[in-house]
Every structure is written in structure tokens, then in C-alpha cells.
C-alpha atoms as a PDB file:
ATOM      1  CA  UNK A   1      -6.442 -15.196  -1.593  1.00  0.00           C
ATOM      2  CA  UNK A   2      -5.756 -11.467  -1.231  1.00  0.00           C
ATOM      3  CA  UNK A   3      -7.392  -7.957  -1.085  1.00  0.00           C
ATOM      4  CA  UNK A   4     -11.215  -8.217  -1.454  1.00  0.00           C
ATOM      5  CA  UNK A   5     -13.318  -5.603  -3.106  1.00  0.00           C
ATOM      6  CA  UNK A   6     -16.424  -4.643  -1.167  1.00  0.00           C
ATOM      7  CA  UNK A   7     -18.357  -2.575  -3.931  1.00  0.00           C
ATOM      8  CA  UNK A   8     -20.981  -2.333  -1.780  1.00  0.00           C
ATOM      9  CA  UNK A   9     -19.241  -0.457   0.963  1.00  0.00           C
ATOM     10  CA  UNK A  10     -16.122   0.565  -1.544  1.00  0.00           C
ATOM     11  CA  UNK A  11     -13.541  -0.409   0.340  1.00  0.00           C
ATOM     12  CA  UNK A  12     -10.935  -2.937  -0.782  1.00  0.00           C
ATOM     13  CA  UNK A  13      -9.808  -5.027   2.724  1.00  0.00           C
ATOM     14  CA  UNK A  14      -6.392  -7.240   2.874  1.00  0.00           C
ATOM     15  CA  UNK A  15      -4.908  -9.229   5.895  1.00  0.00           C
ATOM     16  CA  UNK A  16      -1.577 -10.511   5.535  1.00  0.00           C
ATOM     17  CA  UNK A  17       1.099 -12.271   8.167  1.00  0.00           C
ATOM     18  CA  UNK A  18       4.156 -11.097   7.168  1.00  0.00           C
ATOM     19  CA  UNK A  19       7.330 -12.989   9.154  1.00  0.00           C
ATOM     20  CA  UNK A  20       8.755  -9.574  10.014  1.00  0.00           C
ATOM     21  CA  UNK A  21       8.062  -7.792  13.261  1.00  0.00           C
ATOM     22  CA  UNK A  22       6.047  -4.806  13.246  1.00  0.00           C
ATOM     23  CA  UNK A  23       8.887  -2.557  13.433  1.00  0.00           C
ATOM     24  CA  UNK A  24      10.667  -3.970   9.931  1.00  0.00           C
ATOM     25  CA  UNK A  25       7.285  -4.013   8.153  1.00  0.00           C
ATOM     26  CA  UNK A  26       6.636   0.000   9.243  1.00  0.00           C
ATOM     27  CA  UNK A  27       9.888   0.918   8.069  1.00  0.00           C
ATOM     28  CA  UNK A  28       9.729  -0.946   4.583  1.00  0.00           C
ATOM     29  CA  UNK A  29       5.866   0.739   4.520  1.00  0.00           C
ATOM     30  CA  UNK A  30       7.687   4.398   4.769  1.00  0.00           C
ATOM     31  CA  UNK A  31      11.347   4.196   4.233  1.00  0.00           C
ATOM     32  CA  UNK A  32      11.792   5.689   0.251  1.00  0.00           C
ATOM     33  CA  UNK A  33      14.848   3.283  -0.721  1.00  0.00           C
ATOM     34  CA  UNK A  34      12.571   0.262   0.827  1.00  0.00           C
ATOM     35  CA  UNK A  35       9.804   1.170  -1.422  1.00  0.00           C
ATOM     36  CA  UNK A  36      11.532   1.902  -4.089  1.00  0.00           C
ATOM     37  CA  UNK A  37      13.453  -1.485  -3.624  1.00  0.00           C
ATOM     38  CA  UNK A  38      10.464  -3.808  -3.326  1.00  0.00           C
ATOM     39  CA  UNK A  39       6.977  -1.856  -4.597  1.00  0.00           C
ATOM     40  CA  UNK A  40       6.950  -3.344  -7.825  1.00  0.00           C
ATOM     41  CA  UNK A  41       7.883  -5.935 -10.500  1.00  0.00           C
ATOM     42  CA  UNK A  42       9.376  -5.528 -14.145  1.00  0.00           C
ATOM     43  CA  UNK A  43       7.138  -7.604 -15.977  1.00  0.00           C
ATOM     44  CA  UNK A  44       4.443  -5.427 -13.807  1.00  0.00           C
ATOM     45  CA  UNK A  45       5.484  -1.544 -13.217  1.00  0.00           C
ATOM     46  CA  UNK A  46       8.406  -0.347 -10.971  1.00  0.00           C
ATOM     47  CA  UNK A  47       8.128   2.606  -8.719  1.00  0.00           C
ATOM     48  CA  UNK A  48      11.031   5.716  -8.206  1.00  0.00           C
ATOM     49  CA  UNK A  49      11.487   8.946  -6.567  1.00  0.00           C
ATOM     50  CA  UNK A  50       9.596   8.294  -3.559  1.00  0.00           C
ATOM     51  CA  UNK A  51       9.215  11.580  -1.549  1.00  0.00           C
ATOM     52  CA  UNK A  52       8.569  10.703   2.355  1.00  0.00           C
ATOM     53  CA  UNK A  53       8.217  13.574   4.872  1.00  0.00           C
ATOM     54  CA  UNK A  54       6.747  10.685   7.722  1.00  0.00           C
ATOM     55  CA  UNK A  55       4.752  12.983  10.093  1.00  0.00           C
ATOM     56  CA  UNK A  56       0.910  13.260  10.096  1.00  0.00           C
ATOM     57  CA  UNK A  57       0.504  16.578   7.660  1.00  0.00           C
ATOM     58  CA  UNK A  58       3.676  15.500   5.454  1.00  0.00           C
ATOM     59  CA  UNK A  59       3.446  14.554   1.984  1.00  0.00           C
ATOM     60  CA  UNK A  60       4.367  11.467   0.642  1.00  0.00           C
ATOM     61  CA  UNK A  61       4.724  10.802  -3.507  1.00  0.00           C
ATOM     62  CA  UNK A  62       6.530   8.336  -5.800  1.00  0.00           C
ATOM     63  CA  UNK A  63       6.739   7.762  -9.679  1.00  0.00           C
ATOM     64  CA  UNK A  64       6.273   4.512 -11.606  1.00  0.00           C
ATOM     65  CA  UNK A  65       6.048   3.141 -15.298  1.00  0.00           C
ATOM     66  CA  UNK A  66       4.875   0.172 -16.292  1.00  0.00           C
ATOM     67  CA  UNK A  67       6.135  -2.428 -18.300  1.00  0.00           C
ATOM     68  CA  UNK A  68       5.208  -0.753 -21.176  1.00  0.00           C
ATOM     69  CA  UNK A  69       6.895   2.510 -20.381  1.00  0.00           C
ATOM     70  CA  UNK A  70       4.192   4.147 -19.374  1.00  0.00           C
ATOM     71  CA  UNK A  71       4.396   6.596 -17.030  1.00  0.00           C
ATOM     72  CA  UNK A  72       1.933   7.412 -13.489  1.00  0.00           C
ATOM     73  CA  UNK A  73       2.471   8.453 -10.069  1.00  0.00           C
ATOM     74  CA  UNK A  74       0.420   8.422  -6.870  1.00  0.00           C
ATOM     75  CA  UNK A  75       0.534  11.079  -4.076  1.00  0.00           C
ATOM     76  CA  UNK A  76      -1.212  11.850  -0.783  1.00  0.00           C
ATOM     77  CA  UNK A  77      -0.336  13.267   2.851  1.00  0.00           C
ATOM     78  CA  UNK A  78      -0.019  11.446   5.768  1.00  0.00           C
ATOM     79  CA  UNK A  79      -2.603  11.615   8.493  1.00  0.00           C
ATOM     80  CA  UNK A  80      -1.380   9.173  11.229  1.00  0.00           C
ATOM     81  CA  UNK A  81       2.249   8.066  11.901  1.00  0.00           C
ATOM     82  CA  UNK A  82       2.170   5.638  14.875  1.00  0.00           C
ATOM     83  CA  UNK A  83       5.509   3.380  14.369  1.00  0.00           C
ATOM     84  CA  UNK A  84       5.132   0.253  14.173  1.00  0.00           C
ATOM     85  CA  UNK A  85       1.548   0.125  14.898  1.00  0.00           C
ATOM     86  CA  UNK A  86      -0.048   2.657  12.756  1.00  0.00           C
ATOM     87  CA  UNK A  87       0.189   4.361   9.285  1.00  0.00           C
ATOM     88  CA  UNK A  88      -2.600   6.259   7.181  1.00  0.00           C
ATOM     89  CA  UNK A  89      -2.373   8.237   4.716  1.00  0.00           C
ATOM     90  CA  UNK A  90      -4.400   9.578   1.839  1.00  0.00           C
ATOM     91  CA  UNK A  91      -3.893   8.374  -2.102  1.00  0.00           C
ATOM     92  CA  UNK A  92      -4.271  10.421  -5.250  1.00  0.00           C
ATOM     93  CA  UNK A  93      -3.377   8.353  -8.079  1.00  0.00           C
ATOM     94  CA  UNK A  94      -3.041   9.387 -11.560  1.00  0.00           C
ATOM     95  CA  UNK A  95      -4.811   6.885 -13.605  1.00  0.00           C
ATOM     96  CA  UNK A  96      -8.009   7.498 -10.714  1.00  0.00           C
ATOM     97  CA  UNK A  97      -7.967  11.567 -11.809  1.00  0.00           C
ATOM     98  CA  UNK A  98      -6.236  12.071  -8.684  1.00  0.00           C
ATOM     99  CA  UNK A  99      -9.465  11.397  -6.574  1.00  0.00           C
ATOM    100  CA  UNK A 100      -8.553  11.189  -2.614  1.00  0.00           C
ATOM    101  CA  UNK A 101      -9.006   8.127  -0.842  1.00  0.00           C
ATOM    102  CA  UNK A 102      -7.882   6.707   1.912  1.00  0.00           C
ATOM    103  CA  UNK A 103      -5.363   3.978   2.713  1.00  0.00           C
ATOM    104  CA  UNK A 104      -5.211   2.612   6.671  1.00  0.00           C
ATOM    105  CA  UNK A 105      -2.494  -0.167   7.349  1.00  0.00           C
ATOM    106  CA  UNK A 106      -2.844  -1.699  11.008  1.00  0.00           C
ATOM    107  CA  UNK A 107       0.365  -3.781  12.294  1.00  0.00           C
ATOM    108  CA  UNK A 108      -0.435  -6.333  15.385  1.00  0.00           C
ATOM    109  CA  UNK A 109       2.433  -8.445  16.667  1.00  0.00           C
ATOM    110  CA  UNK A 110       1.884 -11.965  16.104  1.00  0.00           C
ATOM    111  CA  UNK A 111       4.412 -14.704  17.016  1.00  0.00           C
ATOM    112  CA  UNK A 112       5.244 -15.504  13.614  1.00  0.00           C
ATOM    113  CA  UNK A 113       5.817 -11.719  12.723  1.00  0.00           C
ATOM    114  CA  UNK A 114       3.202  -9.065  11.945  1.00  0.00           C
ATOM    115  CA  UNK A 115      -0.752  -9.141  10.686  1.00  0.00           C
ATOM    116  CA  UNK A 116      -1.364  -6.616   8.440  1.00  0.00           C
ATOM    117  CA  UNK A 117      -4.421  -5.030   7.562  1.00  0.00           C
ATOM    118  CA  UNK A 118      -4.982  -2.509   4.794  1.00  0.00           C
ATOM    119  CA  UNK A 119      -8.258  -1.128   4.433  1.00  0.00           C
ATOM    120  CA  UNK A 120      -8.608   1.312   1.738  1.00  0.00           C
ATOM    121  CA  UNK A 121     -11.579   3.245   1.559  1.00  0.00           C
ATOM    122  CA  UNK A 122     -13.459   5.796  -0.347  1.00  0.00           C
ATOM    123  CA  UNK A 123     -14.655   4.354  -3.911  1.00  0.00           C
ATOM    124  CA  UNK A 124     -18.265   4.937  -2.789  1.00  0.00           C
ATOM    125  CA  UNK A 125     -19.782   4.759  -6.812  1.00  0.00           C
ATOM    126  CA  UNK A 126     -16.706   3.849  -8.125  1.00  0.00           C
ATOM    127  CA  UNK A 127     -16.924   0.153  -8.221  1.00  0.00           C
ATOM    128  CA  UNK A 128     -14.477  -0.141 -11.382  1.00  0.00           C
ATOM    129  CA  UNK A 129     -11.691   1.258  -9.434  1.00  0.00           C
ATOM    130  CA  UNK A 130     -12.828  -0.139  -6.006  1.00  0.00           C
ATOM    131  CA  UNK A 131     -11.883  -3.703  -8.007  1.00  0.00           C
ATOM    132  CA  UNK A 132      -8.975  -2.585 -10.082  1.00  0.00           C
ATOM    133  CA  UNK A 133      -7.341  -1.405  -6.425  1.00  0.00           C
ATOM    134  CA  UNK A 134      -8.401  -4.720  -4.574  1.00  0.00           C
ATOM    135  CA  UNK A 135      -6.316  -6.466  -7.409  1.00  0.00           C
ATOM    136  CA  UNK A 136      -3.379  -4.042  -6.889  1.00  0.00           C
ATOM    137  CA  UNK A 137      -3.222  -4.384  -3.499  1.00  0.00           C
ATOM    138  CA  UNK A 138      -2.995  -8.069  -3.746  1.00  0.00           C
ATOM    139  CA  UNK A 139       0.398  -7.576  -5.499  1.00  0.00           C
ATOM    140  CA  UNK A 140       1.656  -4.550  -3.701  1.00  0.00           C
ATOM    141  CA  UNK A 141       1.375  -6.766  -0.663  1.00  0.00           C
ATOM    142  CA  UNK A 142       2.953 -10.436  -2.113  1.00  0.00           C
ATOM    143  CA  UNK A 143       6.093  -8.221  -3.166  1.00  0.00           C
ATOM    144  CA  UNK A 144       5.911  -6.758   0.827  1.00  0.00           C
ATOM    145  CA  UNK A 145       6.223 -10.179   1.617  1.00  0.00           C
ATOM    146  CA  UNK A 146       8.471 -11.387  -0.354  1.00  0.00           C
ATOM    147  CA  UNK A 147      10.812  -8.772   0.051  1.00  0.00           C
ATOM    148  CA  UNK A 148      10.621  -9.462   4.168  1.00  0.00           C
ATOM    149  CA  UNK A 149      11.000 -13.179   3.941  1.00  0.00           C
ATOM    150  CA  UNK A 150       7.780 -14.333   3.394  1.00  0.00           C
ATOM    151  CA  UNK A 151       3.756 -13.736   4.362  1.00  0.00           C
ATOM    152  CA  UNK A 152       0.301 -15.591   4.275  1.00  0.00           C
ATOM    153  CA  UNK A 153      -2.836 -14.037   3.179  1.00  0.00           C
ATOM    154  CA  UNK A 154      -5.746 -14.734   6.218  1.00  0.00           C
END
């Protein structure tokens, strides 16, 4: 399992139970030396010099290179900040042309941890992308859980 691609619709969809509670998963979604620490793999692309001002309006950036050594980065601005229940922001990324989309991640307590949902939106006629994210996402999130002990995709 992992993120799903809905073309149709574009939006790419994940659910994942992460055994964290809500508040530990929020703070490794926006802390800069937790995503630096765990948003990424060698063999894959690491990211750096993640930028975080966490308030809706604030900007949020980070670098990354991939395993080849080369270079991207994504950026956006945050439009909700609602610890630990809560985050959106927007995402410009620089192999997309910087288009804007949209990335929404809920957090529900569950008694194993935390579901989270990321629904991220805004490929409308970009169905190449809309898939290449839905595969992205499915990594972005394994490394979450791995780096918080551990998650199952629903």
C-alpha cells in the first residue's frame, strides 16, 4: 500500500498509523532538524536547510539532492497551524516549475498512536505529476514512520 493517485480528481490521498501520538508526529512534520533528520534516504535524495517560520502566512523551504547529486528544493507558506491536529501548507517544487499545490495532513488520536492523512491536491491536468507525487509520498511517509518507531498504511 501507500499514497494513491486520483488522476481523475488530481489529488494524491495517503492514510498512515504511525505509533507516535499526535503531538510527536506534528513536531517531526515542522521541526527543521526532524526533517532534515528523517525526510529522505541516501540511495534516494536527502533534504537540508529547512527554513520553518510555523504560523499560518510563514514560509517554509528546504533543499535536497539526490543520489546522483542533483540538486532541487521545494517551498510554500503555511496556511493552517493547528498543533497536533492540523497542518497545511502550500508546495512549489522545483522539478513541477514551481506550480502551487496544496498539501493537507490531518492527525486523529488513535490508541496505537496517530492516523495520518495527507491529501495533496491541485494536479487538475497534470496527471504525470499527480502519479510521480502519489509515489513520493509513499516514501516520504515510510521514512515518517520509521523514524517514529513504526506505522501501517490503511
Amino acid at each position: 500500500m501507500g499514497a494513491v493517485a486520483d488522476t481523475g480528481r488530481g489529488i494524491v490521498e495517503a492514510v498512515i498509523e504511525i505509533e507516535a501520538p499526535p503531538e510527536r508526529v506534528f513536531v517531526s512534520l515542522t521541526d527543521p532538524v526532524e526533517l532534515a533528520s528523517w525526510w529522505g534516504a541516501v540511495e534516494v535524495y536527502r533534504t537540508f536547510d529547512w527554513d520553518v517560520d510555523l504560523r499560518p502566512g510563514g514560509s517554509w523551504s528546504c533543499k535536497s539532492e539526490n543520489a546522483a547529486g542533483q540538486p532541487s528544493s521545494v517551498r510554500g507558506e503555511y496556511l493552517a497551524v493547528e498543533p497536533p491536529r492540523l497542518l497545511e501548507t502550500t508546495w512549489c517544487a522545483s522539478w513541477d516549475d514551481f506550480v502551487e499545490t496544496r498539501v493537507r495532513y490531518e492527525l486523529e488520536p488513535t490508541p496505537a498512536g496517530t492516523r495520518l492523512s495527507v491529501i495533496h491536491s491541485g494536479f487538475a491536468r497534470r496527471t504525470r505529476s499527480c502519479r510521480e507525487h502519489a509515489e513520493g509520498w509513499t516514501l516520504v511517509l515510510s521514512w515518517l514512520g520509521d523514524h517514529l518507531g513504526g506505522a501501517t498504511w490503511t
